[in-house]
PDB file of N, CA and C in Angstrom:
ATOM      1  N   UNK A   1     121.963 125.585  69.431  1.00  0.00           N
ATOM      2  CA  UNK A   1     122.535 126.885  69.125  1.00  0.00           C
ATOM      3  C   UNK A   1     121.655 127.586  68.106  1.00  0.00           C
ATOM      4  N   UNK A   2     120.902 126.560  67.227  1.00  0.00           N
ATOM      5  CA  UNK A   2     120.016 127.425  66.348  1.00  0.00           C
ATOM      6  C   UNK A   2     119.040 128.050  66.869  1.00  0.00           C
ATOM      7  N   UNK A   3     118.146 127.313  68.003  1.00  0.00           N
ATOM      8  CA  UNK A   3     117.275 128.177  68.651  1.00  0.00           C
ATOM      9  C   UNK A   3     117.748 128.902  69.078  1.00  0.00           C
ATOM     10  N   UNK A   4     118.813 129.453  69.523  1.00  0.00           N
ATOM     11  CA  UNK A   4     118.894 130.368  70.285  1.00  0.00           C
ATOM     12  C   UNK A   4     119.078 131.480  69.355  1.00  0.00           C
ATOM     13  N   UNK A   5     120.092 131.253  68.506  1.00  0.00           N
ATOM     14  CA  UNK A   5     119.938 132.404  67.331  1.00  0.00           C
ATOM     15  C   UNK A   5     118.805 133.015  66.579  1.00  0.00           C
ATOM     16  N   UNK A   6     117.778 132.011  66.346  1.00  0.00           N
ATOM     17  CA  UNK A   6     116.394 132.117  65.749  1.00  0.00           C
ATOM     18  C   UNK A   6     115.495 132.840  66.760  1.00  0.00           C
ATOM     19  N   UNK A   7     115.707 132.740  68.579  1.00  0.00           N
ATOM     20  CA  UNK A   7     115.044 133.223  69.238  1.00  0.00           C
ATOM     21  C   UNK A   7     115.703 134.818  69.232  1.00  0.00           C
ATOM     22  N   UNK A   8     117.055 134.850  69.408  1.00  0.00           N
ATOM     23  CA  UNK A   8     117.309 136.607  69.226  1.00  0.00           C
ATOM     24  C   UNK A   8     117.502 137.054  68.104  1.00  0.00           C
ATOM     25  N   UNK A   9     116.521 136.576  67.001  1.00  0.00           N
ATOM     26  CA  UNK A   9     116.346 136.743  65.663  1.00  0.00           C
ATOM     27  C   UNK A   9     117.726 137.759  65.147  1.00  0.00           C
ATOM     28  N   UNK A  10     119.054 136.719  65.005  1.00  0.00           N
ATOM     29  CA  UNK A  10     120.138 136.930  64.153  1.00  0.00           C
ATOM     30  C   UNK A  10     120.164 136.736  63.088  1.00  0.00           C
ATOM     31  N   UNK A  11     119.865 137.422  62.245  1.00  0.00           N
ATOM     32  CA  UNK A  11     119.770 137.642  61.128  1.00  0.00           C
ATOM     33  C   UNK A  11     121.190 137.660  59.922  1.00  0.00           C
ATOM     34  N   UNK A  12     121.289 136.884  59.055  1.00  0.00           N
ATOM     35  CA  UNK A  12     120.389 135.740  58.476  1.00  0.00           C
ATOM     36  C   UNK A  12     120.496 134.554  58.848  1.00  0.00           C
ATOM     37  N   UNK A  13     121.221 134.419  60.248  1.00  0.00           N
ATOM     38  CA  UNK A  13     121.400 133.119  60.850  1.00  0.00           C
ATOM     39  C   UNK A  13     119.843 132.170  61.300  1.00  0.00           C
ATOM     40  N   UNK A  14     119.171 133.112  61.494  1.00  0.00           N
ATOM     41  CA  UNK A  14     117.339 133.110  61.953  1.00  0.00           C
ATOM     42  C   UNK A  14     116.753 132.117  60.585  1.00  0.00           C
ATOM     43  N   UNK A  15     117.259 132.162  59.629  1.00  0.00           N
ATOM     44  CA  UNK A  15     117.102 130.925  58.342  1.00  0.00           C
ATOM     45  C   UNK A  15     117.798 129.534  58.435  1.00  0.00           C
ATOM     46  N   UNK A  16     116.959 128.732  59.143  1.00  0.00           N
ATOM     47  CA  UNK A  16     117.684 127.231  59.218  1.00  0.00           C
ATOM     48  C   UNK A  16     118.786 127.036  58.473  1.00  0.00           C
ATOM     49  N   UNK A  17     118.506 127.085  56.735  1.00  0.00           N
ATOM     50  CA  UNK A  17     119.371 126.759  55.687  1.00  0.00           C
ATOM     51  C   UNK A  17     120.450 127.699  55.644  1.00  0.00           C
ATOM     52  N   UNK A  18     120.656 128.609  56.256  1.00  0.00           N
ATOM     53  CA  UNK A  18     121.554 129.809  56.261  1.00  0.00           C
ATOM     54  C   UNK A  18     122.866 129.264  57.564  1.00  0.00           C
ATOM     55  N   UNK A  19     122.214 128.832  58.619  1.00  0.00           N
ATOM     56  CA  UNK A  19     122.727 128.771  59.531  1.00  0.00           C
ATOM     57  C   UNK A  19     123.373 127.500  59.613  1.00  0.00           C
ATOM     58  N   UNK A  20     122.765 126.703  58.942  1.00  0.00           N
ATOM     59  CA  UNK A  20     123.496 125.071  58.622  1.00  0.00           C
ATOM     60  C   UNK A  20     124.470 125.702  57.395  1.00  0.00           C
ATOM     61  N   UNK A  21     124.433 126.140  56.020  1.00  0.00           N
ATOM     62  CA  UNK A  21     125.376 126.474  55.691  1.00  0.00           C
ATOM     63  C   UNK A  21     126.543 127.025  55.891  1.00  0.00           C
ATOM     64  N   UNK A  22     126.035 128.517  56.499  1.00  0.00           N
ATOM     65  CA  UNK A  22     127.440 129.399  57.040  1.00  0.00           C
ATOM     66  C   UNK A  22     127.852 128.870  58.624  1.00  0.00           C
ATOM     67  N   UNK A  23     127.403 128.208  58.970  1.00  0.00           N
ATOM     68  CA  UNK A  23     128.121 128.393  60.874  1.00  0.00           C
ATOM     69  C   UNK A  23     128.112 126.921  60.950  1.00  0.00           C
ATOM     70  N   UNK A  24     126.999 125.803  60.970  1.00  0.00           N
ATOM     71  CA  UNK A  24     127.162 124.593  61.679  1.00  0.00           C
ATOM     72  C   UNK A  24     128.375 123.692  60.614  1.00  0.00           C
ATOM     73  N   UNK A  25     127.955 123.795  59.372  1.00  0.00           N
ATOM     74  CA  UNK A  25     128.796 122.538  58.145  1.00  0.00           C
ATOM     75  C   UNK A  25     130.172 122.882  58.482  1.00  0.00           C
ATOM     76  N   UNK A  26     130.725 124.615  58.444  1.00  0.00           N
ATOM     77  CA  UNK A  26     131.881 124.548  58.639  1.00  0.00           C
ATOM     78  C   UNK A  26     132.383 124.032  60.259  1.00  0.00           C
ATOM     79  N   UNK A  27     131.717 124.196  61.410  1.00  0.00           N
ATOM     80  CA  UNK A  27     132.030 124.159  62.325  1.00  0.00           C
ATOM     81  C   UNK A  27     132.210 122.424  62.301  1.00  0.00           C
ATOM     82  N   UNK A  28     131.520 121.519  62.033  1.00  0.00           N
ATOM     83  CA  UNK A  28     131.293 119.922  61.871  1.00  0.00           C
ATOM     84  C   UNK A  28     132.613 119.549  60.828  1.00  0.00           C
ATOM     85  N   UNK A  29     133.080 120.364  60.009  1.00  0.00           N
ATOM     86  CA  UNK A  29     134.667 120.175  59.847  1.00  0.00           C
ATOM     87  C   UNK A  29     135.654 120.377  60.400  1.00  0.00           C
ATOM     88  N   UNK A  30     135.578 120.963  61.559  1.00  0.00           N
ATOM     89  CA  UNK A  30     136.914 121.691  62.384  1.00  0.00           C
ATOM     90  C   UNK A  30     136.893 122.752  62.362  1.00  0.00           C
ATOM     91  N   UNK A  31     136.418 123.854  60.918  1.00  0.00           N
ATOM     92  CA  UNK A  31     136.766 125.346  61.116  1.00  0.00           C
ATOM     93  C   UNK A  31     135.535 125.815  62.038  1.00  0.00           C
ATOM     94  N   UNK A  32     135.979 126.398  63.227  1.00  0.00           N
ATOM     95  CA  UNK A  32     135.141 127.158  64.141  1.00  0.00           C
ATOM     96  C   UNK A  32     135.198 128.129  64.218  1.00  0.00           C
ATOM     97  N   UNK A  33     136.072 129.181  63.357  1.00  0.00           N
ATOM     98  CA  UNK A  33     135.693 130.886  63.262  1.00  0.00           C
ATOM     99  C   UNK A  33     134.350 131.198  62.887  1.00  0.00           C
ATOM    100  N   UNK A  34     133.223 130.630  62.374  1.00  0.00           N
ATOM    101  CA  UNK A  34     132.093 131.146  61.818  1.00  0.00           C
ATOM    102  C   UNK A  34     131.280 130.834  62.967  1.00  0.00           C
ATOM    103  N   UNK A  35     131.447 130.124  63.765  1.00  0.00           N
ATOM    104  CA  UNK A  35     130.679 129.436  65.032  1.00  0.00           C
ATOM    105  C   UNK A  35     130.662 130.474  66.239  1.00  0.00           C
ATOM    106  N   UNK A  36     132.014 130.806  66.159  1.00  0.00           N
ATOM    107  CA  UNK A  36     132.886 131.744  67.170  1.00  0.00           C
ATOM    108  C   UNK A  36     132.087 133.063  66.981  1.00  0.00           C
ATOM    109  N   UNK A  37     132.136 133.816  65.824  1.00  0.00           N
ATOM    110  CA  UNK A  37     131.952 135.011  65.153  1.00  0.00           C
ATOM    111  C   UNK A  37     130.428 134.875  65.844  1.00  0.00           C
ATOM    112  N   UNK A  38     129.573 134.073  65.368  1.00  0.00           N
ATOM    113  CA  UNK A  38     128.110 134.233  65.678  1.00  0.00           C
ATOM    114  C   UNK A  38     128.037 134.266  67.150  1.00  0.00           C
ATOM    115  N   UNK A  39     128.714 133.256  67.743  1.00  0.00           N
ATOM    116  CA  UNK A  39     128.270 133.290  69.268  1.00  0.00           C
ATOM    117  C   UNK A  39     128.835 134.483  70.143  1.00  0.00           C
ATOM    118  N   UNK A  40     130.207 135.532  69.365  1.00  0.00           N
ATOM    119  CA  UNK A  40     130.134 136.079  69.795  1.00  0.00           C
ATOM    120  C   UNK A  40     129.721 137.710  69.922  1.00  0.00           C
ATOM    121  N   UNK A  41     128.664 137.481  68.865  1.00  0.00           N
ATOM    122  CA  UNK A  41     127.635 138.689  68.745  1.00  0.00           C
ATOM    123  C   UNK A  41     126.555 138.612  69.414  1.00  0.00           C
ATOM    124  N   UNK A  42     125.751 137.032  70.098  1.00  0.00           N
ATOM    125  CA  UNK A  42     125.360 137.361  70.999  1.00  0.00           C
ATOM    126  C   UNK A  42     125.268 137.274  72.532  1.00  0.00           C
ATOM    127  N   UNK A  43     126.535 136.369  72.872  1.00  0.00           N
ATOM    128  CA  UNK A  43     127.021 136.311  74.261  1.00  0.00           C
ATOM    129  C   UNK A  43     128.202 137.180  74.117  1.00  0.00           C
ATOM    130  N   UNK A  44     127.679 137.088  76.315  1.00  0.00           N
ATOM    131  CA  UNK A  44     129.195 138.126  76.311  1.00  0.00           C
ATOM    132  C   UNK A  44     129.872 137.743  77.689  1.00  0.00           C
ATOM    133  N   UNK A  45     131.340 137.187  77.844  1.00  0.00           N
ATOM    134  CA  UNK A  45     131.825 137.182  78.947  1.00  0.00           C
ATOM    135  C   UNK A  45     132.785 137.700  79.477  1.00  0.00           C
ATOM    136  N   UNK A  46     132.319 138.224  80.618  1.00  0.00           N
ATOM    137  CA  UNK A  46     133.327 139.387  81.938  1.00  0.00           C
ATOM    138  C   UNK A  46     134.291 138.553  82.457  1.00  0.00           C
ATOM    139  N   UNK A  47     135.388 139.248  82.853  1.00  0.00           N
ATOM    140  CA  UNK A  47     136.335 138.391  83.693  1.00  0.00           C
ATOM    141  C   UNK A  47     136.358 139.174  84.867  1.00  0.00           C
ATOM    142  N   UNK A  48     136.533 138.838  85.456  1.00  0.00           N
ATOM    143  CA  UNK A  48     136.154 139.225  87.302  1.00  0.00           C
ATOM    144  C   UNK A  48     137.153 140.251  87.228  1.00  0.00           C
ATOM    145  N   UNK A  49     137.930 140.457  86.831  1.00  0.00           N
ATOM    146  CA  UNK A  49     139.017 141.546  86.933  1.00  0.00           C
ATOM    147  C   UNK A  49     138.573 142.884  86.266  1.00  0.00           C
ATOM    148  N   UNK A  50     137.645 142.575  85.237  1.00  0.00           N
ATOM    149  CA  UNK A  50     137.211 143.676  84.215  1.00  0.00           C
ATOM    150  C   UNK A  50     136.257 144.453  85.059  1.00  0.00           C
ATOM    151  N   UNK A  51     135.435 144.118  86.301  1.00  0.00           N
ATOM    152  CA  UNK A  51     134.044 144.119  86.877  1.00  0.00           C
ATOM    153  C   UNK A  51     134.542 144.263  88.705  1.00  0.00           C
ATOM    154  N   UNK A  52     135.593 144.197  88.784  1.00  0.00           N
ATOM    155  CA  UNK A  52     135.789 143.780  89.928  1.00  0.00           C
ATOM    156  C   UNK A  52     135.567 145.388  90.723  1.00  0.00           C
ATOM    157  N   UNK A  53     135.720 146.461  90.330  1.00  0.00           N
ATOM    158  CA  UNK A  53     135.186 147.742  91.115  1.00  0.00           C
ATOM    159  C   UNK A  53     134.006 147.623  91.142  1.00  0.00           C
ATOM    160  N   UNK A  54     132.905 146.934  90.233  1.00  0.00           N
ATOM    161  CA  UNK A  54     131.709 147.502  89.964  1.00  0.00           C
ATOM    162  C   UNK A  54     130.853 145.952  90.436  1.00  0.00           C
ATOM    163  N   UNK A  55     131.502 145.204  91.801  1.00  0.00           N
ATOM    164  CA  UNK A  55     130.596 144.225  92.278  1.00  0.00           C
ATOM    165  C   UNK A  55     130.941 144.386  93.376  1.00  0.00           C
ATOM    166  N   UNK A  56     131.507 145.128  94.202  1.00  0.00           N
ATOM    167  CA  UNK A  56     131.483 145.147  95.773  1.00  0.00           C
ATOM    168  C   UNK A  56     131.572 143.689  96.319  1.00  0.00           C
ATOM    169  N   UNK A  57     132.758 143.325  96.247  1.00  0.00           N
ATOM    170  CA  UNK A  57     133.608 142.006  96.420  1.00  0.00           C
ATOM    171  C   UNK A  57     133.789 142.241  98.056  1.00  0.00           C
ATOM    172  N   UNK A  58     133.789 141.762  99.176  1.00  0.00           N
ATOM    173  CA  UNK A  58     134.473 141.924 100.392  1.00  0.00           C
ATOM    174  C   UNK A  58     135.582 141.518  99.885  1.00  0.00           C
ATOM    175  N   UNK A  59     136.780 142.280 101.305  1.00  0.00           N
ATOM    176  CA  UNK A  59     138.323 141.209 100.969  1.00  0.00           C
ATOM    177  C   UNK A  59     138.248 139.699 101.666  1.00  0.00           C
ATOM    178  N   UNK A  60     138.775 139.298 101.095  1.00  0.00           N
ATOM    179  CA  UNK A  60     138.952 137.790 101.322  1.00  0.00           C
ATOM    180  C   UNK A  60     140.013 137.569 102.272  1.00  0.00           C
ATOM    181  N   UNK A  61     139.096 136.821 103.777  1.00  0.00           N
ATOM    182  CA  UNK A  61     140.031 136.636 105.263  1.00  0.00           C
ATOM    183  C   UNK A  61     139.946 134.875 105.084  1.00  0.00           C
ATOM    184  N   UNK A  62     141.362 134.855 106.110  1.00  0.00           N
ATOM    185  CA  UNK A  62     141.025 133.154 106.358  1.00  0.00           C
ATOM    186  C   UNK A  62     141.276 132.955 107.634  1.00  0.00           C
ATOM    187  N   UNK A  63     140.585 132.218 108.114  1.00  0.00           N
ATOM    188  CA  UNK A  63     140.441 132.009 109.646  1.00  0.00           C
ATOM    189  C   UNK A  63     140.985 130.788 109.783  1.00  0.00           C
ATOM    190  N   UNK A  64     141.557 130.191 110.639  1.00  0.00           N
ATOM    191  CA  UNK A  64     142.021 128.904 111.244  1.00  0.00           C
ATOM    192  C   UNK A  64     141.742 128.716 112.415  1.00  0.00           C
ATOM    193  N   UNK A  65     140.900 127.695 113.360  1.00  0.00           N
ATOM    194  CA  UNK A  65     140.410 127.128 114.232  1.00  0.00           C
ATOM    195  C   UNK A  65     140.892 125.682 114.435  1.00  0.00           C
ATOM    196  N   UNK A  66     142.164 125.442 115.364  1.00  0.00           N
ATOM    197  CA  UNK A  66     142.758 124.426 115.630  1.00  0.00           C
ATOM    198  C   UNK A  66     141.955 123.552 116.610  1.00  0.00           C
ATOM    199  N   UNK A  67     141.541 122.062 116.475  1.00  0.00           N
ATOM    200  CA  UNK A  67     140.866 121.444 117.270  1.00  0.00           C
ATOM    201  C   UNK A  67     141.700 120.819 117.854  1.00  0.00           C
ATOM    202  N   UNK A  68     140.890 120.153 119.044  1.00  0.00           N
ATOM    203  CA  UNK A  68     141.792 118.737 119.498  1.00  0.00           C
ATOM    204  C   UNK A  68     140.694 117.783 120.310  1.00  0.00           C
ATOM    205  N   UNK A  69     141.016 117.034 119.737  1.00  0.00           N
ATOM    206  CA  UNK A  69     140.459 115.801 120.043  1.00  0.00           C
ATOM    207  C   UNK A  69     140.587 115.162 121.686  1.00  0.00           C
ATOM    208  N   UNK A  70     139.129 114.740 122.036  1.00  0.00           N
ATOM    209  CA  UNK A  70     139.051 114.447 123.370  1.00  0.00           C
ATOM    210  C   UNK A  70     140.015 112.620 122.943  1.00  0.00           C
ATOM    211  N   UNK A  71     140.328 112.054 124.061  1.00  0.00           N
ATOM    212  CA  UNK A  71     141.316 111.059 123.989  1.00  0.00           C
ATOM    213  C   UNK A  71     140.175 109.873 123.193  1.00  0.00           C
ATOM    214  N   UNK A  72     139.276 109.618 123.393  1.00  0.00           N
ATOM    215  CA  UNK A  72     138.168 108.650 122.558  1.00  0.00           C
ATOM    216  C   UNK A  72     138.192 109.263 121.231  1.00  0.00           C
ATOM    217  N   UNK A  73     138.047 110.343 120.934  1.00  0.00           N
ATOM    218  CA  UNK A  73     138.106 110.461 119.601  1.00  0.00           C
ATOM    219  C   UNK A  73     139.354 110.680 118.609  1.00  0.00           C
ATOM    220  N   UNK A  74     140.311 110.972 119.582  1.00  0.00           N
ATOM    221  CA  UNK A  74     141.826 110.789 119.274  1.00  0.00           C
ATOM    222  C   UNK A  74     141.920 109.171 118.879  1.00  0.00           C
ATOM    223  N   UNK A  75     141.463 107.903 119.289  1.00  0.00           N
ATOM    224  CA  UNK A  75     141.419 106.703 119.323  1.00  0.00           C
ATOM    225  C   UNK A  75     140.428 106.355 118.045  1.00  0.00           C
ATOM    226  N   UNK A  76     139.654 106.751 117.843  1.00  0.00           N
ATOM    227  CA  UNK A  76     138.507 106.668 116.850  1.00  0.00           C
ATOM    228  C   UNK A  76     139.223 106.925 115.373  1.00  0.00           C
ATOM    229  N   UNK A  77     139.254 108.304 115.590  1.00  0.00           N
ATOM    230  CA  UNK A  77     140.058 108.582 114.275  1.00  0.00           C
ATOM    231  C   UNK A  77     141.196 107.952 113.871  1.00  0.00           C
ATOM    232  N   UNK A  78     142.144 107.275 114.797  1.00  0.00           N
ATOM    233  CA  UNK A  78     143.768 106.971 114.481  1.00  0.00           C
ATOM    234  C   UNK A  78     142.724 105.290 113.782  1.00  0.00           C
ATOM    235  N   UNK A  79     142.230 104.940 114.230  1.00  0.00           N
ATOM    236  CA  UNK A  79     141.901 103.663 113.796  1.00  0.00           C
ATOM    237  C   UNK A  79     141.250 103.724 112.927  1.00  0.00           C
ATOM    238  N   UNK A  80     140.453 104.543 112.650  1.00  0.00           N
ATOM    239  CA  UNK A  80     140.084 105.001 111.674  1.00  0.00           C
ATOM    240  C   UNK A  80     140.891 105.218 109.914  1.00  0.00           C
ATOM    241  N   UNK A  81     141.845 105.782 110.733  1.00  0.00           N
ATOM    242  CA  UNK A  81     143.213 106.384 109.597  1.00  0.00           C
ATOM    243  C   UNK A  81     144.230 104.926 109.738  1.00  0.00           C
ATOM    244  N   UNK A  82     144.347 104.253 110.654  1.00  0.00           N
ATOM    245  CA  UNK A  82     145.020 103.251 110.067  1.00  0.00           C
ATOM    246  C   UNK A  82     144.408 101.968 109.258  1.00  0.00           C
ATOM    247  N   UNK A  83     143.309 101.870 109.398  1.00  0.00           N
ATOM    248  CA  UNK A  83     142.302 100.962 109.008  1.00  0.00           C
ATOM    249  C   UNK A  83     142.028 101.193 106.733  1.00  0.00           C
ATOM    250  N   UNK A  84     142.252 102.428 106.805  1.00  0.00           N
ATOM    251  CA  UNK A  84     142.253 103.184 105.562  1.00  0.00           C
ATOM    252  C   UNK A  84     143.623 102.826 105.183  1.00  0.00           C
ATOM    253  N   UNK A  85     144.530 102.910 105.806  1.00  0.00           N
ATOM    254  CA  UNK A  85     145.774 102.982 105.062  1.00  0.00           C
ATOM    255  C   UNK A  85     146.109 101.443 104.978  1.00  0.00           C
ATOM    256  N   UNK A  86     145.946 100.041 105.710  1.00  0.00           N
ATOM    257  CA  UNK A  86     145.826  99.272 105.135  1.00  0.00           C
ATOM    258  C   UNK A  86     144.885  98.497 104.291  1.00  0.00           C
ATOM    259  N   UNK A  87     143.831  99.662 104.483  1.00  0.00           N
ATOM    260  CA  UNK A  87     142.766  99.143 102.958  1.00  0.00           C
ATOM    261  C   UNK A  87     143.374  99.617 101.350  1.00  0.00           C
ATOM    262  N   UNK A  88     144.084 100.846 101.759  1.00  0.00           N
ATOM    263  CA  UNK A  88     144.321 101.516 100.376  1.00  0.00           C
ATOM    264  C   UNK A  88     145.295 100.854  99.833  1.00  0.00           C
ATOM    265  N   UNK A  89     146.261 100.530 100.862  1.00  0.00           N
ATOM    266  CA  UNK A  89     147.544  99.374 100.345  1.00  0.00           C
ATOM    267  C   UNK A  89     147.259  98.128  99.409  1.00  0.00           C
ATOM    268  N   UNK A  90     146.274  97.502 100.205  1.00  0.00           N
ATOM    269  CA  UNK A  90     146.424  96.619  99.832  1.00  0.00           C
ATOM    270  C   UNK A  90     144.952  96.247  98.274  1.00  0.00           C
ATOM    271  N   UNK A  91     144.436  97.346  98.070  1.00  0.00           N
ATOM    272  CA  UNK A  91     143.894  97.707  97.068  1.00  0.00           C
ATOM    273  C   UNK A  91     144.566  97.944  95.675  1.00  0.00           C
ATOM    274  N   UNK A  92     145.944  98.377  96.255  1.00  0.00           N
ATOM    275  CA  UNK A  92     146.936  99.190  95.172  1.00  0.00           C
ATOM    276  C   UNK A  92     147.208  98.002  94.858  1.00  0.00           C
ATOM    277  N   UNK A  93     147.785  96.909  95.634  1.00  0.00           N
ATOM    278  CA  UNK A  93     148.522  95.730  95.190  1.00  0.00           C
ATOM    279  C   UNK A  93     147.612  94.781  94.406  1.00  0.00           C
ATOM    280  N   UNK A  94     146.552  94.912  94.514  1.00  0.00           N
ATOM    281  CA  UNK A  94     145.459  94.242  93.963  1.00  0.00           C
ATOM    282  C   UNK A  94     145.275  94.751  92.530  1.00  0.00           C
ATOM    283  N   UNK A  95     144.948  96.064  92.844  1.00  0.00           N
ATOM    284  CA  UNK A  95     145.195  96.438  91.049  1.00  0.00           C
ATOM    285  C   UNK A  95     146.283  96.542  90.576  1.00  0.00           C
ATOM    286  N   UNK A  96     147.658  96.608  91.098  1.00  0.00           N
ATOM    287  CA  UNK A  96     148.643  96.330  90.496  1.00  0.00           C
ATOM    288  C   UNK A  96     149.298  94.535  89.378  1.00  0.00           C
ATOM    289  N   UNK A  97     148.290  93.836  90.415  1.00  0.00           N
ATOM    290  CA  UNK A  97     148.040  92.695  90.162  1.00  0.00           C
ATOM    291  C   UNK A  97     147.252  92.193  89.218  1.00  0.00           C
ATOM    292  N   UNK A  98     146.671  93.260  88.793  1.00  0.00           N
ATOM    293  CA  UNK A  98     145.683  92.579  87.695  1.00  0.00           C
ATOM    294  C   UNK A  98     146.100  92.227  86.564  1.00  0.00           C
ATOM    295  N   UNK A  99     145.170  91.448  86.042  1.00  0.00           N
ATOM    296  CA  UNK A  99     145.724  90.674  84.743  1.00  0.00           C
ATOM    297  C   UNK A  99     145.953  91.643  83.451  1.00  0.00           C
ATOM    298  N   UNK A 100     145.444  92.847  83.707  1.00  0.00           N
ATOM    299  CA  UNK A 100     146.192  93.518  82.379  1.00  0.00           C
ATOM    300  C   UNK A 100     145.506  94.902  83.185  1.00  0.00           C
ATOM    301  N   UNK A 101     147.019  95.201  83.361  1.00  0.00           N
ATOM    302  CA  UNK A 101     147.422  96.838  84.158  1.00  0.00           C
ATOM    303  C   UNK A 101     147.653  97.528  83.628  1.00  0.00           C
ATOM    304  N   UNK A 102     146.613  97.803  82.247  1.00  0.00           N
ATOM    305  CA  UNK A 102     146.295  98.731  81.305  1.00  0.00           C
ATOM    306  C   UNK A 102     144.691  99.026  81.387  1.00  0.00           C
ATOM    307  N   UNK A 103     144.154  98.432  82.041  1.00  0.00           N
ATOM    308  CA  UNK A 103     142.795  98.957  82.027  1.00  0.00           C
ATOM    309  C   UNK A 103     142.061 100.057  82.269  1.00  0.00           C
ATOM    310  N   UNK A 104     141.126 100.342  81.986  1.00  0.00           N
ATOM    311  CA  UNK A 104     140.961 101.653  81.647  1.00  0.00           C
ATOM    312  C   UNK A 104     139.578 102.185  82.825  1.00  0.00           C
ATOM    313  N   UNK A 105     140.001 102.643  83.738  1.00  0.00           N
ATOM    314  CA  UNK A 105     138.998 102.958  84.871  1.00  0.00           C
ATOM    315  C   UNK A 105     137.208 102.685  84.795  1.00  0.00           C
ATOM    316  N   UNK A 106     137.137 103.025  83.717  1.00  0.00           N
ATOM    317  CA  UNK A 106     135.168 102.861  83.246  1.00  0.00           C
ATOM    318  C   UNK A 106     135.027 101.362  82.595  1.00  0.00           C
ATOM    319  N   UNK A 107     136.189 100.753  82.572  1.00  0.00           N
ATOM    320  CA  UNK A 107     136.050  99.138  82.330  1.00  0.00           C
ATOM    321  C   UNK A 107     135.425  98.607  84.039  1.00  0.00           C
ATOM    322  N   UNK A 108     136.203  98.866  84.497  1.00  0.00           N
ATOM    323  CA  UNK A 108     135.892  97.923  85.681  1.00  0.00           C
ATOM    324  C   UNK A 108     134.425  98.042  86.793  1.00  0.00           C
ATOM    325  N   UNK A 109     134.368  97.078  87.398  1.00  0.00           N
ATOM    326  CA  UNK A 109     133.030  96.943  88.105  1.00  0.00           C
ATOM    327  C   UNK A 109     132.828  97.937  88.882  1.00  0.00           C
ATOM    328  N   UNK A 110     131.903  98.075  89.783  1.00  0.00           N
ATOM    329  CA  UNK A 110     131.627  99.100  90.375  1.00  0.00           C
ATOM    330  C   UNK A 110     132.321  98.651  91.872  1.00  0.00           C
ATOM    331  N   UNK A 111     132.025  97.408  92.245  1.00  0.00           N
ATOM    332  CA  UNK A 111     132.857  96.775  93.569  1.00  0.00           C
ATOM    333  C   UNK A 111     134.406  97.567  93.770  1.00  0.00           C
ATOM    334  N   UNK A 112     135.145  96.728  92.709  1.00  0.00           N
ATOM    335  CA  UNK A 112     136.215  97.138  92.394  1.00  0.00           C
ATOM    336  C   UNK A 112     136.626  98.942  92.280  1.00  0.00           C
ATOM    337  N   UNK A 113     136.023  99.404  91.747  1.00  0.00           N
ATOM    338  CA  UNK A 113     136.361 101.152  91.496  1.00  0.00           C
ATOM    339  C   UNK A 113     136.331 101.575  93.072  1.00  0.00           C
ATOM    340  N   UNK A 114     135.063 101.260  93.944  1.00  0.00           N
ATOM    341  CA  UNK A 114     134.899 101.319  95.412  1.00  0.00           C
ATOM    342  C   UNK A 114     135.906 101.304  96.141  1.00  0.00           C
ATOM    343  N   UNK A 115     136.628 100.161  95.521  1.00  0.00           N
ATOM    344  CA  UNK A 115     137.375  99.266  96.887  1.00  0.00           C
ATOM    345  C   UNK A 115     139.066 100.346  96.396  1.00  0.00           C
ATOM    346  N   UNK A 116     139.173 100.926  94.970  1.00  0.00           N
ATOM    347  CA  UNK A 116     140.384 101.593  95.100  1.00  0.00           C
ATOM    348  C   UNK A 116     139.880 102.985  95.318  1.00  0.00           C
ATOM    349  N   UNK A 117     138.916 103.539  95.446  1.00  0.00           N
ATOM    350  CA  UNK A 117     139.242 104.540  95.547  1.00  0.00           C
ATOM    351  C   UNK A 117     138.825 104.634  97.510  1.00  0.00           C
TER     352      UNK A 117
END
């Protein structure tokens, strides 16, 4: 954030020691009004509603295209979808099973994360 202030020479934020005093020390305690204040003198953000005459938006259509499946792939997919639903089952019961069903998703192996999700 300092370069960037130092590059659109914000003044007196453009002084390392200025900018660690007034904006970063307080911000590294919790108070973020001085952080806020600077960033927002030199960014700026639109909300699509503010802009929305002045971007030539098309209207927004939705189309629906119903398929159907030739009888082989009607067969493909169902086995498909049942093959999943007794993998996911019996995944659930597996981690339900574990030895401490408090664990915390980025603990576990990569096998395992695979096999539930």
């Amino acid at each position: 954030i300092y370069g960037l202030l130092l590059f659109l020479g914000v003044d007196p934020l453009l002084v390392q020691q200025w900018f660690r005093l007034l904006v970063w020390e307080p911000f590294c305690h919790g108070f973020c009004a001085p952080m806020y204040h600077a960033l927002s003198q030199v960014l700026w953000r639109t909300a699509k509603k503010d802009v929305i005459d002045q971007i030539n938006l098309p209207d927004q259509t939705e189309e629906v295209n119903w398929l159907t499946f030739s009888p082989v792939e009607e067969h493909f997919y169902r086995r498909q979808y049942e093959m999943y639903l007794r993998n996911s089952h019996a995944n659930r019961k597996k981690a339900q099973n574990a030895p401490d069903p408090n664990i915390k998703l980025h603990a576990l192996d990569r096998k395992t994360m695979n096999e539930l999700l």
